[in-house]
N, C-alpha and C. Protein backbone atom coordinates (compact mmCIF):
# COMPACT_ATOMS: atom_id res chain seq x y z
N UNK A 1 0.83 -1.18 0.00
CA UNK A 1 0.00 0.00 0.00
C UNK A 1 0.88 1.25 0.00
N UNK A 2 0.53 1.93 -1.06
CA UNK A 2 1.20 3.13 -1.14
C UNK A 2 0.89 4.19 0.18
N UNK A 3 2.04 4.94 1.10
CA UNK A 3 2.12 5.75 2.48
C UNK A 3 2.47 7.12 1.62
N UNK A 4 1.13 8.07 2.04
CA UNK A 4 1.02 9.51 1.53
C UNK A 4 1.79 10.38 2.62
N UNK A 5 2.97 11.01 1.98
CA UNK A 5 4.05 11.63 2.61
C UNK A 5 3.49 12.91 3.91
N UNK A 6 1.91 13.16 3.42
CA UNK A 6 1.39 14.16 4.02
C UNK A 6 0.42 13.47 5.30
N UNK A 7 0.53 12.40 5.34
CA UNK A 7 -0.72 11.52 6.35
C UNK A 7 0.07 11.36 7.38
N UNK A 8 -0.11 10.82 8.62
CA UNK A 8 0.65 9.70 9.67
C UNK A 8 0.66 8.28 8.93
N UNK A 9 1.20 7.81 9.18
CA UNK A 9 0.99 5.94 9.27
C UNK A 9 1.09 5.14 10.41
N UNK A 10 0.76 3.85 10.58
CA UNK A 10 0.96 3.19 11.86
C UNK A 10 2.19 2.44 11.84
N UNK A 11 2.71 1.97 10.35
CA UNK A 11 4.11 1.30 10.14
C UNK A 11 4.54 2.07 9.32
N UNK A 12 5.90 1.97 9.46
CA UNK A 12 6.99 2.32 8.45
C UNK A 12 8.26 1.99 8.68
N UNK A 13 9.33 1.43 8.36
CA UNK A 13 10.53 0.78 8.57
C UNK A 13 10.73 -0.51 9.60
N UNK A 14 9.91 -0.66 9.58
CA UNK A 14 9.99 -2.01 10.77
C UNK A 14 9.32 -1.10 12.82
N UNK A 15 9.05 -0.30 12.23
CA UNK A 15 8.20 0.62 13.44
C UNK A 15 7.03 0.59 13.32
N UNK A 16 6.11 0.32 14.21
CA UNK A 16 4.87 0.70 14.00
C UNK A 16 4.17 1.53 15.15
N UNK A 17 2.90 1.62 15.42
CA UNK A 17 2.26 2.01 16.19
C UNK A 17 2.19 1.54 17.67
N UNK A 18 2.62 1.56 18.90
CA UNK A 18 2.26 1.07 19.70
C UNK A 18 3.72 0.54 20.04
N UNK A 19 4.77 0.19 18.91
CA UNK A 19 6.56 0.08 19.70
C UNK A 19 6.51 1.10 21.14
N UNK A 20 7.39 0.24 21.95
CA UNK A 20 8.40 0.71 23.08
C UNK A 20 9.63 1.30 22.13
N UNK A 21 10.20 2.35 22.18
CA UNK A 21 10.96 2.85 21.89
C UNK A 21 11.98 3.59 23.00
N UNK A 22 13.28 3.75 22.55
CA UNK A 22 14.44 4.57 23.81
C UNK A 22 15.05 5.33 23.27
N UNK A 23 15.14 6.83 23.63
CA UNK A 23 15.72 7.39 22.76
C UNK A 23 17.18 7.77 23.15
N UNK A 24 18.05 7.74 21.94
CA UNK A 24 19.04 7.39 22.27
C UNK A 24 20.30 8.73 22.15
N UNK A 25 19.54 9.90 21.76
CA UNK A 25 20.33 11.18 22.48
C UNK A 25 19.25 12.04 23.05
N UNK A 26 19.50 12.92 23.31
CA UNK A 26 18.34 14.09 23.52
C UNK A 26 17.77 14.68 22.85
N UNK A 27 16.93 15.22 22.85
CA UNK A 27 16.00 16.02 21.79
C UNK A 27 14.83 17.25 22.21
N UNK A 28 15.32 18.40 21.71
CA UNK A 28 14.30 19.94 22.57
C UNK A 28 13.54 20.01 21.28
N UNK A 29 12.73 20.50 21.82
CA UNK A 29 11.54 21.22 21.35
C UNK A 29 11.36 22.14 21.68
N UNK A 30 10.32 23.30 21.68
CA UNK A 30 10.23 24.16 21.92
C UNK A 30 9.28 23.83 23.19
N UNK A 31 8.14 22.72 23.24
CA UNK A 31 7.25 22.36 24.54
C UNK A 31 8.40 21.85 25.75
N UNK A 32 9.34 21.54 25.29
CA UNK A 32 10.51 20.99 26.21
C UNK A 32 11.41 20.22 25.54
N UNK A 33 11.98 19.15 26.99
CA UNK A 33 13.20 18.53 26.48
C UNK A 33 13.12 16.86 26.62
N UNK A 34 13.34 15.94 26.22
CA UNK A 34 13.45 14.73 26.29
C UNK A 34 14.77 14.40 26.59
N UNK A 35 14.88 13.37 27.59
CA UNK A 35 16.33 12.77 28.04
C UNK A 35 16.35 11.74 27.54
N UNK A 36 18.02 11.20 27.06
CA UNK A 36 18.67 10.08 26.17
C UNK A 36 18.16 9.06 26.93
N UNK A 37 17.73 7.82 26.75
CA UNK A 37 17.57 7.52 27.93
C UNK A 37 16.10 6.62 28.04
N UNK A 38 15.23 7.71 28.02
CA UNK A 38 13.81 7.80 28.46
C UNK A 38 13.02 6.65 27.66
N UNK A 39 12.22 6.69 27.78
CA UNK A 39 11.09 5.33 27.13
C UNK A 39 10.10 5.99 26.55
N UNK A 40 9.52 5.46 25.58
CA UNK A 40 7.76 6.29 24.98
C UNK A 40 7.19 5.27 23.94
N UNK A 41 6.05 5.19 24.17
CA UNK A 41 5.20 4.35 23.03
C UNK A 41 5.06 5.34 21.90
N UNK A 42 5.61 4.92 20.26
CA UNK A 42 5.28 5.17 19.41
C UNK A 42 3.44 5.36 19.47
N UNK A 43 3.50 6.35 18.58
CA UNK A 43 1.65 7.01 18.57
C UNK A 43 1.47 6.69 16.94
N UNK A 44 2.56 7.54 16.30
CA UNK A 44 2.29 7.00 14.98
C UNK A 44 3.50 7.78 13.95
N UNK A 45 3.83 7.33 12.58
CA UNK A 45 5.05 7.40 11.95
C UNK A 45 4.46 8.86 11.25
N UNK A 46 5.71 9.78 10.58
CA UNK A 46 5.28 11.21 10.08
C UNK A 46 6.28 10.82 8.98
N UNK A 47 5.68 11.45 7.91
CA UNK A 47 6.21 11.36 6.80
C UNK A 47 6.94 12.76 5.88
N UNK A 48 7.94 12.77 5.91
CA UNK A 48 8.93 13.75 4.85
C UNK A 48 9.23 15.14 5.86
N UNK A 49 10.24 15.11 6.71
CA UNK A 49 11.12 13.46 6.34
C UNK A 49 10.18 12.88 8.05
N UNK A 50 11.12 12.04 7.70
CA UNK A 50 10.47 10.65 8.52
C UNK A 50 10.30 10.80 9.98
N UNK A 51 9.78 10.76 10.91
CA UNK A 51 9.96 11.11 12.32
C UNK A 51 8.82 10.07 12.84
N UNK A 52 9.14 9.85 14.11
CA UNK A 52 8.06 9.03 15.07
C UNK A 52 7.43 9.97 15.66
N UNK A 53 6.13 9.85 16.31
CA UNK A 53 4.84 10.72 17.03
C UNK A 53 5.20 10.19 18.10
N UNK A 54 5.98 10.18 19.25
CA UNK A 54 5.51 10.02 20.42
C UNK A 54 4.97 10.80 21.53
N UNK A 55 3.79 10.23 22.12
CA UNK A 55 2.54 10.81 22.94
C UNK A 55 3.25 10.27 24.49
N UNK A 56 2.87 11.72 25.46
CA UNK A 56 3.47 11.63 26.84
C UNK A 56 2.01 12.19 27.49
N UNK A 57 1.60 11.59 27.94
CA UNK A 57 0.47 12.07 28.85
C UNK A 57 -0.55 13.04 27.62
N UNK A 58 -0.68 14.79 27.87
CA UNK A 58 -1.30 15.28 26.26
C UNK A 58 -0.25 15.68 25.46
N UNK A 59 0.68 15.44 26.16
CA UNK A 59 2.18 16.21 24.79
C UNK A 59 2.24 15.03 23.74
N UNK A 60 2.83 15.48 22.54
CA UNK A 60 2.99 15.43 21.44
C UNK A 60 4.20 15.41 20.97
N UNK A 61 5.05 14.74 20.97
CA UNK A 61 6.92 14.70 20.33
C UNK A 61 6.95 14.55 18.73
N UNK A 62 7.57 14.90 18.17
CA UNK A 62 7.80 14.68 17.27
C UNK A 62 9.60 14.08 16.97
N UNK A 63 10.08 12.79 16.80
CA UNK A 63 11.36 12.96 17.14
C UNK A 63 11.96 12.34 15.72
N UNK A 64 13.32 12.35 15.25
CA UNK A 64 13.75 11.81 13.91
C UNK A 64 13.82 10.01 14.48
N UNK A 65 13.61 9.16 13.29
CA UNK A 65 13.79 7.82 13.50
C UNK A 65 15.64 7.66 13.93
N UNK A 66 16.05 8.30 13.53
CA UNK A 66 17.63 8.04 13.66
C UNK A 66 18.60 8.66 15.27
N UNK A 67 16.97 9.19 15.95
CA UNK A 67 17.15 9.60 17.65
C UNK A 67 16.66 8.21 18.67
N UNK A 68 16.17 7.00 17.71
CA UNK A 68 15.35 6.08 18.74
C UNK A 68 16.00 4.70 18.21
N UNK A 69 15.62 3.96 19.61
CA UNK A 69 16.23 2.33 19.34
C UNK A 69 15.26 1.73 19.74
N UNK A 70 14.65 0.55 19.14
CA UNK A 70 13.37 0.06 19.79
C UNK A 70 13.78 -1.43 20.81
N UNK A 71 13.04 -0.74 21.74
CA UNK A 71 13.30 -1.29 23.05
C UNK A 71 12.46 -3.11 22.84
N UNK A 72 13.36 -4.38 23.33
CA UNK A 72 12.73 -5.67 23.33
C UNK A 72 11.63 -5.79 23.77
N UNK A 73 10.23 -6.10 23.01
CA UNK A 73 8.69 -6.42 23.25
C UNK A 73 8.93 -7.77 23.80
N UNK A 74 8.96 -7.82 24.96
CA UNK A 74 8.71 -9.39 25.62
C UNK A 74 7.60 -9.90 24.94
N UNK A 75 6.37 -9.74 24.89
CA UNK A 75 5.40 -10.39 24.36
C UNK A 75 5.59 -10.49 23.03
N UNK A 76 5.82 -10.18 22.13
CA UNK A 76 6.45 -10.39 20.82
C UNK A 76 7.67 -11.91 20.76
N UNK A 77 8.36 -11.92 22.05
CA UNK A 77 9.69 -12.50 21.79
C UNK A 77 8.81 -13.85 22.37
N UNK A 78 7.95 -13.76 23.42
CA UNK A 78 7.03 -15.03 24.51
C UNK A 78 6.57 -15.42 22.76
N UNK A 79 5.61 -14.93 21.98
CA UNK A 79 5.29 -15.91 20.71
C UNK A 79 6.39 -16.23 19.64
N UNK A 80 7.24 -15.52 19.82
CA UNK A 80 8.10 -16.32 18.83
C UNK A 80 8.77 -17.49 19.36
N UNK A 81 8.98 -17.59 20.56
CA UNK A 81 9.13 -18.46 21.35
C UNK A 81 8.22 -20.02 20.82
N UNK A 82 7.25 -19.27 21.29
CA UNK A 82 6.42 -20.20 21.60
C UNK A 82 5.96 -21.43 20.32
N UNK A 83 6.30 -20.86 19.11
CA UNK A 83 6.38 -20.90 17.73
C UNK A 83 7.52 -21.21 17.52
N UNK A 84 8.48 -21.85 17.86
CA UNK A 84 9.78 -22.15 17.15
C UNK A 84 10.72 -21.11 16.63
N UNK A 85 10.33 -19.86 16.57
CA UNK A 85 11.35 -18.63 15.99
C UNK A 85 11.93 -17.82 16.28
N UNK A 86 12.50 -18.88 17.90
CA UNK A 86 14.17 -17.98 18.29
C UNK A 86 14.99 -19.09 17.90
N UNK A 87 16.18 -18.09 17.54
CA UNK A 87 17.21 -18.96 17.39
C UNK A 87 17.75 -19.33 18.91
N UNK A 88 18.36 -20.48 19.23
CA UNK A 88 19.19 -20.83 20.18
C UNK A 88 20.38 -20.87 20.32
């Protein structure tokens, strides 16, 4: 499915909606500041250029994909598990 540069999306690069994410320097805004460090659920992907939406209580982040590392979804890793698709 073609992703309109002007919309949100819920995926894009192997990110989607609802990732644990860590961000991995700092990042200001003008509403404030985010520490390297910190944790946030992806809200949703922004297009041109590329940035994640992450939502903090009613704030609104906007941060570059190349500021975040996505943090291990235990429940993601419990079914791959559970399914044969970790490696050992």
């Amino acid at each position: 499915m073609e992703k309109l540069f002007h919309k949100p999306s819920i995926e894009h690069g192997g990110i989607s909606a609802g990732t644990k994410v860590r961000l991995i320097k700092d990042h200001h805004e003008i509403g404030g500041e985010l520490s390297a460090g910190s944790e946030y659920i992806v809200d949703a992907i922004i297009h041109f250029p590329t940035r994640c939406r992450l939502k903090e209580n009613d704030k609104i982040w906007t941060v570059p994909m190349h500021s975040i590392e996505i943090v291990a979804d235990e429940s993601k890793e419990a079914v791959d598990e559970k399914y044969g698709e970790v490696d050992d």
